[in-house]
N, C-alpha and C. Protein backbone atom coordinates (compact mmCIF):
# COMPACT_ATOMS: atom_id res chain seq x y z
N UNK A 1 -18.03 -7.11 19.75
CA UNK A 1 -17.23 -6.16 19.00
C UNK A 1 -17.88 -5.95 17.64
N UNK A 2 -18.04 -4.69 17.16
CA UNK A 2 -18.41 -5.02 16.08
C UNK A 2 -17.64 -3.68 15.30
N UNK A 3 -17.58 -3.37 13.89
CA UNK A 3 -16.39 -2.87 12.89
C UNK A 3 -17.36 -2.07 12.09
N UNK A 4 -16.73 -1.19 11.11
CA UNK A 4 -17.48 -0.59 10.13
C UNK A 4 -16.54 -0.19 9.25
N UNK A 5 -16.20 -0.18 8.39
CA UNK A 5 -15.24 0.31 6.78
C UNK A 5 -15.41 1.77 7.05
N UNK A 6 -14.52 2.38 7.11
CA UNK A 6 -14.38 4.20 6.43
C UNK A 6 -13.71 4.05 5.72
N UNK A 7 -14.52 5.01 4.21
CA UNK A 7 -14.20 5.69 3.35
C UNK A 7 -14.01 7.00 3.24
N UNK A 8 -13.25 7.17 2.39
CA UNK A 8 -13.11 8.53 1.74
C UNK A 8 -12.19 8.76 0.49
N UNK A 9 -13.66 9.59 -0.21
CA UNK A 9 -13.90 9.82 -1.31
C UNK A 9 -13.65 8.09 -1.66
N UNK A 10 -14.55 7.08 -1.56
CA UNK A 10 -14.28 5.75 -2.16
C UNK A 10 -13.31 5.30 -1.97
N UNK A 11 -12.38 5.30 -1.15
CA UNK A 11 -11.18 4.74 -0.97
C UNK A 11 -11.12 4.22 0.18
N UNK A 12 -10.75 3.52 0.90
CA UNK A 12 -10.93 2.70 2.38
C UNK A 12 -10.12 3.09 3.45
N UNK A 13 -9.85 3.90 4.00
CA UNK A 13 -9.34 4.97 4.85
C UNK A 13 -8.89 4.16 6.22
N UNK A 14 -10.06 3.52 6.79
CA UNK A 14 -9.40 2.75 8.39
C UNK A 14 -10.47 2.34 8.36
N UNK A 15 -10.71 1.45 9.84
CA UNK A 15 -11.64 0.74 10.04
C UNK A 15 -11.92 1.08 11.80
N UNK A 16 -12.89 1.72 12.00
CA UNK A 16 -13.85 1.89 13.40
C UNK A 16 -14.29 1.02 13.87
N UNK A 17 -13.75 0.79 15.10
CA UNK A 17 -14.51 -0.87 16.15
C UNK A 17 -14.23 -0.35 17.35
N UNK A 18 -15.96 -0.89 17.59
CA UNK A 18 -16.72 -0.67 18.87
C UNK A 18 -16.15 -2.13 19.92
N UNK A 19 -14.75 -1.80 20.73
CA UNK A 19 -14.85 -2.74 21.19
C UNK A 19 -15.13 -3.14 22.47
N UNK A 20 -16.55 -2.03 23.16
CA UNK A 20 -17.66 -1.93 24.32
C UNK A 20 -17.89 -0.40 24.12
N UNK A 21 -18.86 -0.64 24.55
CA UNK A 21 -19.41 1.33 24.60
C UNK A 21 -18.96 1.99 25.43
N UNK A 22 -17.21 1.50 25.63
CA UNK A 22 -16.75 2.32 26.58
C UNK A 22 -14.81 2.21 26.04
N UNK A 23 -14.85 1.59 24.61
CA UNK A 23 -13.69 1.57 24.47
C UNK A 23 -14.13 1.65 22.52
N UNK A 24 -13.62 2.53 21.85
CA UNK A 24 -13.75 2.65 20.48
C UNK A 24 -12.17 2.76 19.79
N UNK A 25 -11.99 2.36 18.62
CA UNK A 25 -10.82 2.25 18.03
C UNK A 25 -10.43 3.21 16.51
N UNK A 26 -10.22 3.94 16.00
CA UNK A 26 -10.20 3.92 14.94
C UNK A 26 -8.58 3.85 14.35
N UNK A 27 -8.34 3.21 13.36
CA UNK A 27 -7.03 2.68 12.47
C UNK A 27 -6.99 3.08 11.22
N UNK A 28 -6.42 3.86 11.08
CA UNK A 28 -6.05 3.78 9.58
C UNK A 28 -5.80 2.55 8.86
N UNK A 29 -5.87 2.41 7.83
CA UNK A 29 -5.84 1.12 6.54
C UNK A 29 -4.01 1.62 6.25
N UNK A 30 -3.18 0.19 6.04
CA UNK A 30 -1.79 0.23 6.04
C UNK A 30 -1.85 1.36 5.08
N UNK A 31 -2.38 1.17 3.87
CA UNK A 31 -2.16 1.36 2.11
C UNK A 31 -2.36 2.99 2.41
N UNK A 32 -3.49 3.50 3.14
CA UNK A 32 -3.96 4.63 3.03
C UNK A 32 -3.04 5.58 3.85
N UNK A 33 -2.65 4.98 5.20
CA UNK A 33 -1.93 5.70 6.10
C UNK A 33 -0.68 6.17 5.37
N UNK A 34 -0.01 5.39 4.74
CA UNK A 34 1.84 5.68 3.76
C UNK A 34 0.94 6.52 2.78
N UNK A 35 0.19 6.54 2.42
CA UNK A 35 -0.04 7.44 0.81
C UNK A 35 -0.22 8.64 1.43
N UNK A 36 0.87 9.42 1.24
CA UNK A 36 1.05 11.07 1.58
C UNK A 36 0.46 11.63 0.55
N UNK A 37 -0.43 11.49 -0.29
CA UNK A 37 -1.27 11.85 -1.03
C UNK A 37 -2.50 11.92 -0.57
N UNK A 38 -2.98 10.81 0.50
CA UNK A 38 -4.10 10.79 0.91
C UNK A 38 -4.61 11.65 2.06
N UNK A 39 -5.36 12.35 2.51
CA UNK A 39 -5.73 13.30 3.48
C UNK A 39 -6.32 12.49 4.74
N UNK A 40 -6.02 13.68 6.24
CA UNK A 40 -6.77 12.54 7.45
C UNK A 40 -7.97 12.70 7.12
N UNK A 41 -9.09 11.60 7.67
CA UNK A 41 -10.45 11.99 7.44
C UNK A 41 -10.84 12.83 8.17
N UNK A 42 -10.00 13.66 8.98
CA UNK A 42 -10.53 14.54 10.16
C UNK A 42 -9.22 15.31 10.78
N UNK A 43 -9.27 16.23 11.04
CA UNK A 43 -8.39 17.48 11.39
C UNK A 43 -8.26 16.93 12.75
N UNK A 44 -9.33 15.97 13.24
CA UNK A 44 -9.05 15.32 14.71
C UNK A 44 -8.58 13.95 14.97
N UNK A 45 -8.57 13.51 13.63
CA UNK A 45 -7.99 11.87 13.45
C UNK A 45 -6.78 12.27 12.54
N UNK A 46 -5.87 12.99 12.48
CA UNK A 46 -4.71 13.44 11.55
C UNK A 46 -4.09 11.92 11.85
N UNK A 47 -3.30 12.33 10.15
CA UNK A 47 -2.47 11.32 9.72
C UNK A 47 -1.12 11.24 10.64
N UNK A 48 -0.82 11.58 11.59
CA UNK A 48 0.00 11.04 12.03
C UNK A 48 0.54 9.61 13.02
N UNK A 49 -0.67 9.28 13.49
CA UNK A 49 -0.22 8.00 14.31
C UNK A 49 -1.74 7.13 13.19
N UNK A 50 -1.24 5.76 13.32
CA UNK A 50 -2.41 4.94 12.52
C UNK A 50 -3.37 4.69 13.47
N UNK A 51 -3.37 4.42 15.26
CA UNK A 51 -4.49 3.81 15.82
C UNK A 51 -4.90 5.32 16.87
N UNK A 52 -5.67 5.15 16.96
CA UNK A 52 -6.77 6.51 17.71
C UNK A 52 -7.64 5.63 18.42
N UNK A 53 -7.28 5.50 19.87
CA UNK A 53 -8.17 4.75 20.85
C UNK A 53 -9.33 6.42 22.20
N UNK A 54 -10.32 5.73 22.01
CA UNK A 54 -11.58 6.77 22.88
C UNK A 54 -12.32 5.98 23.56
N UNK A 55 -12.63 6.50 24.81
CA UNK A 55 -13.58 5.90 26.15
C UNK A 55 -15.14 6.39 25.14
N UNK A 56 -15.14 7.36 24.46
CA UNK A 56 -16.55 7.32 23.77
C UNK A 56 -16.42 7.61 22.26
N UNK A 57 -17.57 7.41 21.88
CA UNK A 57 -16.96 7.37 19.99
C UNK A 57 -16.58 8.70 19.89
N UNK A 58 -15.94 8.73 18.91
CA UNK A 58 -15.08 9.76 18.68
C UNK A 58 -15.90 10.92 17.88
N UNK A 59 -15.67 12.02 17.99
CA UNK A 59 -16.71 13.13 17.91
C UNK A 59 -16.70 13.37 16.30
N UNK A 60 -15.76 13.61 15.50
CA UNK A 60 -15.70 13.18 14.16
C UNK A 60 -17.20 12.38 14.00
N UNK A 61 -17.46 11.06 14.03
CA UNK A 61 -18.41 10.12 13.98
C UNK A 61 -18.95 10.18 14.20
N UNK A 62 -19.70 10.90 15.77
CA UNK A 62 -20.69 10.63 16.34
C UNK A 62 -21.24 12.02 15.51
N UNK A 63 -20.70 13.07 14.97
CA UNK A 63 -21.57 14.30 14.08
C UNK A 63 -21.53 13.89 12.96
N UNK A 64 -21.43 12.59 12.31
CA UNK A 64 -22.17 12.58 11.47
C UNK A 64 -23.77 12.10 11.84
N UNK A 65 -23.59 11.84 12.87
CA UNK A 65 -25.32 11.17 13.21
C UNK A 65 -26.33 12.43 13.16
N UNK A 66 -27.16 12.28 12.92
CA UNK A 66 -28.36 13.12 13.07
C UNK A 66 -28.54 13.54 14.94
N UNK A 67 -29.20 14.63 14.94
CA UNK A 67 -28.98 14.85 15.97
C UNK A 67 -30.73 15.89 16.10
N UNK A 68 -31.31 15.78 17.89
CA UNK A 68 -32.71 16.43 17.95
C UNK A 68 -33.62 15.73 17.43
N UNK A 69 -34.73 16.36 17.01
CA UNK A 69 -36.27 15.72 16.33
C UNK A 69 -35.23 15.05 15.02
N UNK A 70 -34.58 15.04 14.64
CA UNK A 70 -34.03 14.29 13.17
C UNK A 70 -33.60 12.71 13.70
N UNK A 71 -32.66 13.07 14.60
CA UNK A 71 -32.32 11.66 15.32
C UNK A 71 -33.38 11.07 15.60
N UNK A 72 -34.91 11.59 16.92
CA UNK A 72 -35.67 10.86 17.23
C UNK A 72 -36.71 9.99 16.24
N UNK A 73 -36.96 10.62 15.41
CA UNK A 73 -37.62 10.29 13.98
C UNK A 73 -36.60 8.97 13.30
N UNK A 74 -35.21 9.20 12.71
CA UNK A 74 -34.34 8.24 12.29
C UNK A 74 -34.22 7.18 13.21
N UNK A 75 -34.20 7.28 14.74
CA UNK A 75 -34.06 6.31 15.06
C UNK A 75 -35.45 5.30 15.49
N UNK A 76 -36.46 6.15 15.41
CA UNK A 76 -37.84 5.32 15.39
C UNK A 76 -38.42 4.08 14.31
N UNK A 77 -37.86 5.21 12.82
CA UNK A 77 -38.24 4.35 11.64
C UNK A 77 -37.17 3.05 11.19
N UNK A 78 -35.99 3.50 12.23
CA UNK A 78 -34.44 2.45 11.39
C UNK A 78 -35.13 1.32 12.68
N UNK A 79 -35.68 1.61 14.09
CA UNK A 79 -35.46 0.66 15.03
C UNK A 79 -34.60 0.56 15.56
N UNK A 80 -33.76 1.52 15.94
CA UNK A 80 -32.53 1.70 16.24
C UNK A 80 -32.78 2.43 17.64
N UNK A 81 -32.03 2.07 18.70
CA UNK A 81 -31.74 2.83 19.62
C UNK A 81 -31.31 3.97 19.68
N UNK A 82 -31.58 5.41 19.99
CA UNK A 82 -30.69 6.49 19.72
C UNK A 82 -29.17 6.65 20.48
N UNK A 83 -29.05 5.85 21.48
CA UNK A 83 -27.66 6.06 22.01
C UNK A 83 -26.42 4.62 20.99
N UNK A 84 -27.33 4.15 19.83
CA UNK A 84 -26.27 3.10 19.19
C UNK A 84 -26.02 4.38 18.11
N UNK A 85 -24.73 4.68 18.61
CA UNK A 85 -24.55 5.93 17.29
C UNK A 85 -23.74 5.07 16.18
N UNK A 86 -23.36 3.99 16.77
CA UNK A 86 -22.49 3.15 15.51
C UNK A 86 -22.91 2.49 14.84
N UNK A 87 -25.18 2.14 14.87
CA UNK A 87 -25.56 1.51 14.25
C UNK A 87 -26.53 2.50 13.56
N UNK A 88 -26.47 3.39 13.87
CA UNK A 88 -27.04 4.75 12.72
C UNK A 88 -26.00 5.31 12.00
N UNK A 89 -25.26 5.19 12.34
CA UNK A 89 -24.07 5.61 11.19
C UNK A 89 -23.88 4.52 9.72
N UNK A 90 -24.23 2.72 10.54
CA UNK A 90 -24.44 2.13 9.61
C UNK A 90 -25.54 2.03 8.62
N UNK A 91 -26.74 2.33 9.47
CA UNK A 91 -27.74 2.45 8.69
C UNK A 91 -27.89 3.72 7.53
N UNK A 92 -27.08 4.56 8.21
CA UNK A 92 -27.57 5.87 7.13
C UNK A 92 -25.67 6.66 6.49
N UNK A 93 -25.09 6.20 6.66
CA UNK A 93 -23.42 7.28 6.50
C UNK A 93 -22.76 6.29 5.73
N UNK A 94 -23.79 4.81 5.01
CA UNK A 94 -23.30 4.21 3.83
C UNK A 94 -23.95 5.50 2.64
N UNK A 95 -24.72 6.14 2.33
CA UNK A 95 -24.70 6.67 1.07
C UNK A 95 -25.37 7.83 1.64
N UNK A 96 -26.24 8.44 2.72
CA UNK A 96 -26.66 9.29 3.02
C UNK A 96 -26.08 10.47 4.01
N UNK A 97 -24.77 10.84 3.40
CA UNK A 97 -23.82 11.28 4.21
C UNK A 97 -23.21 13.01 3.70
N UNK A 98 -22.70 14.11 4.79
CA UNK A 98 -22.40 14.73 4.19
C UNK A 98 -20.91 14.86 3.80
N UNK A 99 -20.47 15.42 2.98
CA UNK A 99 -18.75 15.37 3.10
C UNK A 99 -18.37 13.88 2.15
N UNK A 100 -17.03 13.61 2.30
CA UNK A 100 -16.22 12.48 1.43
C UNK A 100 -16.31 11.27 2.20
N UNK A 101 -16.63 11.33 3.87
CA UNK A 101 -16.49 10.25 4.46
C UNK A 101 -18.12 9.40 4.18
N UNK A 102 -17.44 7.73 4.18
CA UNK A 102 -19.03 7.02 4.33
C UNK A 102 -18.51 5.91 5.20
N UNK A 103 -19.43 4.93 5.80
CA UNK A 103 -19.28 4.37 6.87
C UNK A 103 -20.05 2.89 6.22
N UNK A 104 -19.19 1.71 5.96
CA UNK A 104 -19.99 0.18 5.97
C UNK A 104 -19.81 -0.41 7.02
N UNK A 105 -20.82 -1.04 7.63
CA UNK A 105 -20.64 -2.19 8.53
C UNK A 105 -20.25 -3.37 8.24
N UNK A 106 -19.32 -3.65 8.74
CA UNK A 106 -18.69 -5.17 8.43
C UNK A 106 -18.86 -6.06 9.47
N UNK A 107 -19.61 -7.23 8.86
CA UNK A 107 -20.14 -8.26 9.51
C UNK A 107 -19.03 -9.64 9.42
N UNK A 108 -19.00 -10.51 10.32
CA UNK A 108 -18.00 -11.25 10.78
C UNK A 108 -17.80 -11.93 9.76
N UNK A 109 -18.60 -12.34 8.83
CA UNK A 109 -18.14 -13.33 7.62
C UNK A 109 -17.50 -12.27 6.64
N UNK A 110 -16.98 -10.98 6.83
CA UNK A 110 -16.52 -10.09 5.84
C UNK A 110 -15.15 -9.55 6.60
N UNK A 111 -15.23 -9.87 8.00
CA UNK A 111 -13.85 -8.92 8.20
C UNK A 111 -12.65 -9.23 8.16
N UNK A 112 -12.70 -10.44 7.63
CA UNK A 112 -10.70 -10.66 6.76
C UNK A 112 -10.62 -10.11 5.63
N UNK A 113 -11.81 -9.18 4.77
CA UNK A 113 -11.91 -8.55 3.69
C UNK A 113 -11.00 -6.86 3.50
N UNK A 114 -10.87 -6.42 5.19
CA UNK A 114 -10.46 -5.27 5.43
C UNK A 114 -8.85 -5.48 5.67
């Protein structure tokens, strides 16, 4: 299983976990979901229910990945597989991202932090 932090605009929005490449999760964060101030990160992840379960990552996510000769290139120089879209998102949608959303990977000694 492994997790990644979403943000938006700097604020900690939910948390995405891969839990098999055939079952993905995304959750809103308690704090963020009640703040009717805060926006969904996606017109397809709306604020209305907190957990959003998908047989494949969820399309929101998977366009932030690079995609064509951009992907094959990114995923040559990161070492990355091109079908791990959840570990190019980590490698590159921490600061190299378009839009308010960014993406950290959270590693097991960090995820009672979320």
């Amino acid at each position: 299983m492994r997790k990644a932090a979403v943000y938006c605009n700097g604020t900690l929005a939910g948390i995405l976990t891969e839990e098999s490449r055939k079952l993905y999760i995304f959750r809103y964060n308690d704090t963020y979901f009640n703040d009717s101030t805060k926006p969904a990160i996606s017109l397809t992840l709306p604020k209305t229910q907190q957990e959003y379960k998908s047989e494949y990552m969820f399309p929101f996510f998977s366009n932030m990945a690079a995609e064509g000769d951009n992907l094959a290139i990114q995923s040559r120089y990161l070492k990355i597989d091109e079908s791990d879209i959840l570990s190019l998102l980590g490698a590159t949608a921490t600061h190299d991202s378009i839009g308010v959303v960014t993406l950290i990977m959270i590693t097991n000694n960090e995820s009672g932090r979320y």
